[in-house]
Protein backbone atom coordinates (compact mmCIF):
# COMPACT_ATOMS: atom_id res chain seq x y z
CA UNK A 1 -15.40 1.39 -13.06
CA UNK A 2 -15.77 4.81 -10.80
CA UNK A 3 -17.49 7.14 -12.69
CA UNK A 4 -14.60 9.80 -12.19
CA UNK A 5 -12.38 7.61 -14.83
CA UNK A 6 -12.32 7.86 -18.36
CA UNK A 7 -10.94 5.75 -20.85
CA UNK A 8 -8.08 5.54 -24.17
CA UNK A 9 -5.89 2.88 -26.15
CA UNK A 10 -2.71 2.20 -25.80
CA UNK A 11 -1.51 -0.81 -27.64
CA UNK A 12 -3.86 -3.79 -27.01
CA UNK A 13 -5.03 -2.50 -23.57
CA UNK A 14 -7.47 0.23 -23.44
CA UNK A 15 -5.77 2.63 -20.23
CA UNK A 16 -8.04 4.19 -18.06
CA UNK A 17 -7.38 7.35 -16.20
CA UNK A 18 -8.69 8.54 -12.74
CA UNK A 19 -9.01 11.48 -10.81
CA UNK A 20 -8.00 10.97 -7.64
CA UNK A 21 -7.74 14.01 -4.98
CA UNK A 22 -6.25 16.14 -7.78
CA UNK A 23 -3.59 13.32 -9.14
CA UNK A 24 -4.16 11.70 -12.54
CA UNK A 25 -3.64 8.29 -11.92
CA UNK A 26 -3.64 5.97 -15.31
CA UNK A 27 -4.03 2.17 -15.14
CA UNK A 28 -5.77 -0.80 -16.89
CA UNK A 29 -7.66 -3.64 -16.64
CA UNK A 30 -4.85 -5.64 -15.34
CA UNK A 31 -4.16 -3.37 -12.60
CA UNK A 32 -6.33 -2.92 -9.41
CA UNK A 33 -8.63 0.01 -9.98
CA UNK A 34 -7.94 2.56 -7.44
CA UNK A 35 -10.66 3.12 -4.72
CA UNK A 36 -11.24 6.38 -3.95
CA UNK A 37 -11.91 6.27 -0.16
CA UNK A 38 -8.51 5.06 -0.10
CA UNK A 39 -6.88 8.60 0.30
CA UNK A 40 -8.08 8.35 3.44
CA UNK A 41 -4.74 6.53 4.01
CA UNK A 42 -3.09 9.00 1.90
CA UNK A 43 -4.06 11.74 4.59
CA UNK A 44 -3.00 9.87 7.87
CA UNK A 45 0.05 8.86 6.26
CA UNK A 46 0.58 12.28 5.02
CA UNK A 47 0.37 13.92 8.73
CA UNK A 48 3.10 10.97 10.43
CA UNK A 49 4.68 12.02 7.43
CA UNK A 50 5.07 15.58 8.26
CA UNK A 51 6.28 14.76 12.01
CA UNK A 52 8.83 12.24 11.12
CA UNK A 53 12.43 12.19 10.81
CA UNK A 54 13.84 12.26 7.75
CA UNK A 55 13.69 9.60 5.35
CA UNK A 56 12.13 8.44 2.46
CA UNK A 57 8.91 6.51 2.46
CA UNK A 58 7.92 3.43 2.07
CA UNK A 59 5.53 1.95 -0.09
CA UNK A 60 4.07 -1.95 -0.01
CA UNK A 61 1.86 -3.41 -2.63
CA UNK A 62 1.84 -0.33 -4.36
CA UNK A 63 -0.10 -1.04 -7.24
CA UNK A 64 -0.60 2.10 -9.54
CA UNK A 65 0.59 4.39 -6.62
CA UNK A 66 -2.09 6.40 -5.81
CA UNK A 67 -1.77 6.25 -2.20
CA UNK A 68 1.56 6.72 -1.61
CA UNK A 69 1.90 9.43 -4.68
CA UNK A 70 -1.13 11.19 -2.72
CA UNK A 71 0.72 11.17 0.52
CA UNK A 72 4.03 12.47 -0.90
CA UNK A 73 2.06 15.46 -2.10
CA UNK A 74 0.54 16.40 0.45
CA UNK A 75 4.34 15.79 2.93
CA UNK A 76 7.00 15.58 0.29
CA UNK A 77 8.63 13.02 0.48
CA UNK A 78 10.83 10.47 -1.82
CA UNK A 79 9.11 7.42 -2.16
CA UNK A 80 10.20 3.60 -2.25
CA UNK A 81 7.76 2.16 -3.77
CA UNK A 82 7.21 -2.47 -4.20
CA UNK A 83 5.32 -4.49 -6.17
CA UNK A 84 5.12 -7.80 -7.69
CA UNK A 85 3.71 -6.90 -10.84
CA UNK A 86 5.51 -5.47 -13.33
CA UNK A 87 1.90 -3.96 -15.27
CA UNK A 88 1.41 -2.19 -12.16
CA UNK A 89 4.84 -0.61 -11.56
CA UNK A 90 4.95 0.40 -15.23
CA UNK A 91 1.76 2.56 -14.29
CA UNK A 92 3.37 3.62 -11.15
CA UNK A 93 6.20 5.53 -13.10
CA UNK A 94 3.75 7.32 -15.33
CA UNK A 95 1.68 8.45 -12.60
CA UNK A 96 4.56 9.33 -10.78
CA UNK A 97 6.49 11.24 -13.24
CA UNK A 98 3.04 13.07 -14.19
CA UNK A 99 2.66 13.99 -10.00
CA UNK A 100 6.36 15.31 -10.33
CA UNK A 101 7.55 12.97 -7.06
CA UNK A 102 10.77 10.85 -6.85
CA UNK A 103 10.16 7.65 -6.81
CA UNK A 104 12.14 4.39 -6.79
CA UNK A 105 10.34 1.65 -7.68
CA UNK A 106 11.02 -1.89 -6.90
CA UNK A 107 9.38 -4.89 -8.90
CA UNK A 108 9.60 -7.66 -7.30
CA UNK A 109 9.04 -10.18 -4.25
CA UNK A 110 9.05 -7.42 -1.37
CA UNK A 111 11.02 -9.22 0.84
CA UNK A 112 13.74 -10.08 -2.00
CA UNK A 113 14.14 -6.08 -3.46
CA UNK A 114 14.78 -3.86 -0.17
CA UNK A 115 18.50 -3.83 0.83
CA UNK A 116 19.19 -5.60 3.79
CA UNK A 117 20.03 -2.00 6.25
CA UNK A 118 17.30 0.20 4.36
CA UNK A 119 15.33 1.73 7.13
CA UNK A 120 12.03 4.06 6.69
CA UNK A 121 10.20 6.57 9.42
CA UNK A 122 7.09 5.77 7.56
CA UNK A 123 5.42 2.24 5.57
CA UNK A 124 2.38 2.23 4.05
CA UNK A 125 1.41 -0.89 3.27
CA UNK A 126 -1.55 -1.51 0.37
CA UNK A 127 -1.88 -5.78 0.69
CA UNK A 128 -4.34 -7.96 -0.99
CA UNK A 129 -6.58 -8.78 1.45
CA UNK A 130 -9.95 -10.89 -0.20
CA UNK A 131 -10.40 -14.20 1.11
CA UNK A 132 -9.26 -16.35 -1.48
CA UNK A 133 -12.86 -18.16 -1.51
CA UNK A 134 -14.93 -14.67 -2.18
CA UNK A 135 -12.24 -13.14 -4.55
CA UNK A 136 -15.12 -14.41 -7.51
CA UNK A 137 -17.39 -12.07 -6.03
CA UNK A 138 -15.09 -9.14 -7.80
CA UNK A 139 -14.93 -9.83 -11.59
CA UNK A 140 -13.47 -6.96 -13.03
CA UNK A 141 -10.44 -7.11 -10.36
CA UNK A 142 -7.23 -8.74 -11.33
CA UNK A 143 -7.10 -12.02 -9.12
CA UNK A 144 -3.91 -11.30 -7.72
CA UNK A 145 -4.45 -8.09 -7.26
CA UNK A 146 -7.11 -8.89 -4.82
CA UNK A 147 -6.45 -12.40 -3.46
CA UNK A 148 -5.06 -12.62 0.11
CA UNK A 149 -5.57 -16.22 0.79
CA UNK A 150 -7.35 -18.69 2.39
CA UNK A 151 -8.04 -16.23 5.49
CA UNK A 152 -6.85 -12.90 3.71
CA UNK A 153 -3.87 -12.45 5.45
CA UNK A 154 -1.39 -14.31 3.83
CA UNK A 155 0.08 -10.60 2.02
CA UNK A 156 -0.63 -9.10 4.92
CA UNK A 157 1.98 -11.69 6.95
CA UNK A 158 4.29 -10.65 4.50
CA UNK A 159 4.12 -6.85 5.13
CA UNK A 160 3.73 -6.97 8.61
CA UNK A 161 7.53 -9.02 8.28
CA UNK A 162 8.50 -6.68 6.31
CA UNK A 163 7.43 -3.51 8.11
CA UNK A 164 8.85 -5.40 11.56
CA UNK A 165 12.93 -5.60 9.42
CA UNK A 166 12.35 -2.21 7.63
CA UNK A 167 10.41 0.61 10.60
CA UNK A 168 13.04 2.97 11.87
CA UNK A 169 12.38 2.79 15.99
CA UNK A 170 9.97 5.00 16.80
CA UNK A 171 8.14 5.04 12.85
CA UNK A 172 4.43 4.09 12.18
CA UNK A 173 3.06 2.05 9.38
CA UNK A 174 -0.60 2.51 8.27
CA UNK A 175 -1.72 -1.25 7.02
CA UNK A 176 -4.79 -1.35 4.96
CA UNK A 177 -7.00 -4.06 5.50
CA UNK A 178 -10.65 -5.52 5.03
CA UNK A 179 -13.56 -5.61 6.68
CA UNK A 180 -14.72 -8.75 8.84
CA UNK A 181 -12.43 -8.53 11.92
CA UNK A 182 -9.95 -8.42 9.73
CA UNK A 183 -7.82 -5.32 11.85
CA UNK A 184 -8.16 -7.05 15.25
CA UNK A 185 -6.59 -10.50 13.56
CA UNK A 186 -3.84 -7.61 12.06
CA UNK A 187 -3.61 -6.22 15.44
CA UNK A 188 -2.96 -9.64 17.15
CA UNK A 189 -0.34 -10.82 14.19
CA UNK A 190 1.51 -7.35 14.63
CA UNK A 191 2.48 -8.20 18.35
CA UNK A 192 4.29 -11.22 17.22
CA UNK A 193 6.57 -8.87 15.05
CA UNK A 194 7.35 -6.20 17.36
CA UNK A 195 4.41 -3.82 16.27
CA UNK A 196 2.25 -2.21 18.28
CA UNK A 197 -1.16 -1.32 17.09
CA UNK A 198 -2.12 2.68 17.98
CA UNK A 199 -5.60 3.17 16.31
CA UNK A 200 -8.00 1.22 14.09
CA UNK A 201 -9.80 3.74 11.88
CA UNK A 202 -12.66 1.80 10.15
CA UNK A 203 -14.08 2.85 6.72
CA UNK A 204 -17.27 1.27 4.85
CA UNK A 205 -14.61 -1.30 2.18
CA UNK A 206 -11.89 -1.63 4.95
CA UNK A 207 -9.80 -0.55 7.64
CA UNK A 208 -6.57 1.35 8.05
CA UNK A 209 -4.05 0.08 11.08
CA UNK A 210 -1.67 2.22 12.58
CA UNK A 211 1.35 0.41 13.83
CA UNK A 212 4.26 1.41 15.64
CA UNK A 213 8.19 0.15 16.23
CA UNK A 214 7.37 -1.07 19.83
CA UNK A 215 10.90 -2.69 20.27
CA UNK A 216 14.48 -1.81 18.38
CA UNK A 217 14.55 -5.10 16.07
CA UNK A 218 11.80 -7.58 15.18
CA UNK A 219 10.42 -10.19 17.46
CA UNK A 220 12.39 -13.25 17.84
CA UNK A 221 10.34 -16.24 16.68
């Protein structure tokens, strides 16, 4: 646990709490603690924020919502915000409501709980991305929290779809991935869906992809 987060009870689960860039961001053990160097995403996404049309943003694999919280207050912006687990979007209201930004979350499959013509300017996009075969190597992080897959991609697949249905033309999406040539195997799957890849910024835990609406609908495939 980072040493910036304390801990209390609720209930059966004791909540931890985490400073992160000035946001108080609660969560528990069965959420995926939030890693700091992350608002590095928060920042980019935060200045294609600021030159986009308008729009709400949108959110993938949220988790607790620290990165896209972060980004909406820095730009303000409502938020759409998906995940799976229903833990983690429980946290994502608290912190939200505590950062005083909209949000409308969505728990769920993310390709089931987005309407059909919802379009965003901006995605950020948060998958799991551990190779299914080194996700033992992280015991204090939920499994599916962390578990992309036999190769790592298999969330990230799923975003990039999504992201390729959802982009307004001319939007960006900033896709975090991990390290291990992981953003050049991103880069090559995002040209099959219409997405062109702009810049690869590089961190020490993982990359950030910046992706663009190269075409006005997805690729046919």
């Amino acid at each position: 646990m980072s040493r910036a987060a304390t801990r209390f009870r609720v209930g059966r689960q004791a909540t931890r709490a985490l400073d992160f860039e000035g946001l108080r961001i609660e969560y528990d053990a069965r959420v995926l603690e939030p890693r700091l160097w992350t608002a590095e995403q928060s920042r980019w996404a935060a200045e294609l924020i600021r030159d986009a049309v308008p729009g709400p943003v949108l959110e993938l694999c949220s988790g607790a919502g620290h990165i896209g919280l972060l980004a909406a207050t820095l730009a303000p912006r409502p938020l759409v915000c998906v995940d799976a687990d229903p833990v983690a979007c429980d946290y994502l209201r608290r912190n939200a409501r505590a950062a005083d930004v909209l949000v409308d979350v969505r728990q769920g499959p993310m390709d089931e709980v987005l309407g059909e013509h919802e379009r965003f300017p901006v995605v950020i996009a948060d998958p799991p991305w551990v190779p299914t075969a080194n996700v033992s190597d992280f015991p204090e992080d939920p499994t599916t929290a962390i578990d992309g897959g036999e190769d790592g991609l298999r969330l990230v697949r799923a975003c990039l779809d999504v992201i390729s249905r959802h982009l307004l033309p001319g939007g960006s999406a900033l896709l975090q991935v991990g390290p291990g040539g992981q953003a050049e195997r991103s880069a090559a799957l995002a040209e099959t869906y219409g997405l062109a890849t702009v810049e690869v910024r590089t961190y020490e835990r993982g990359a950030i992809v910046r992706l663009d609406r190269s075409a006005p609908g997805p690729a046919a495939r």
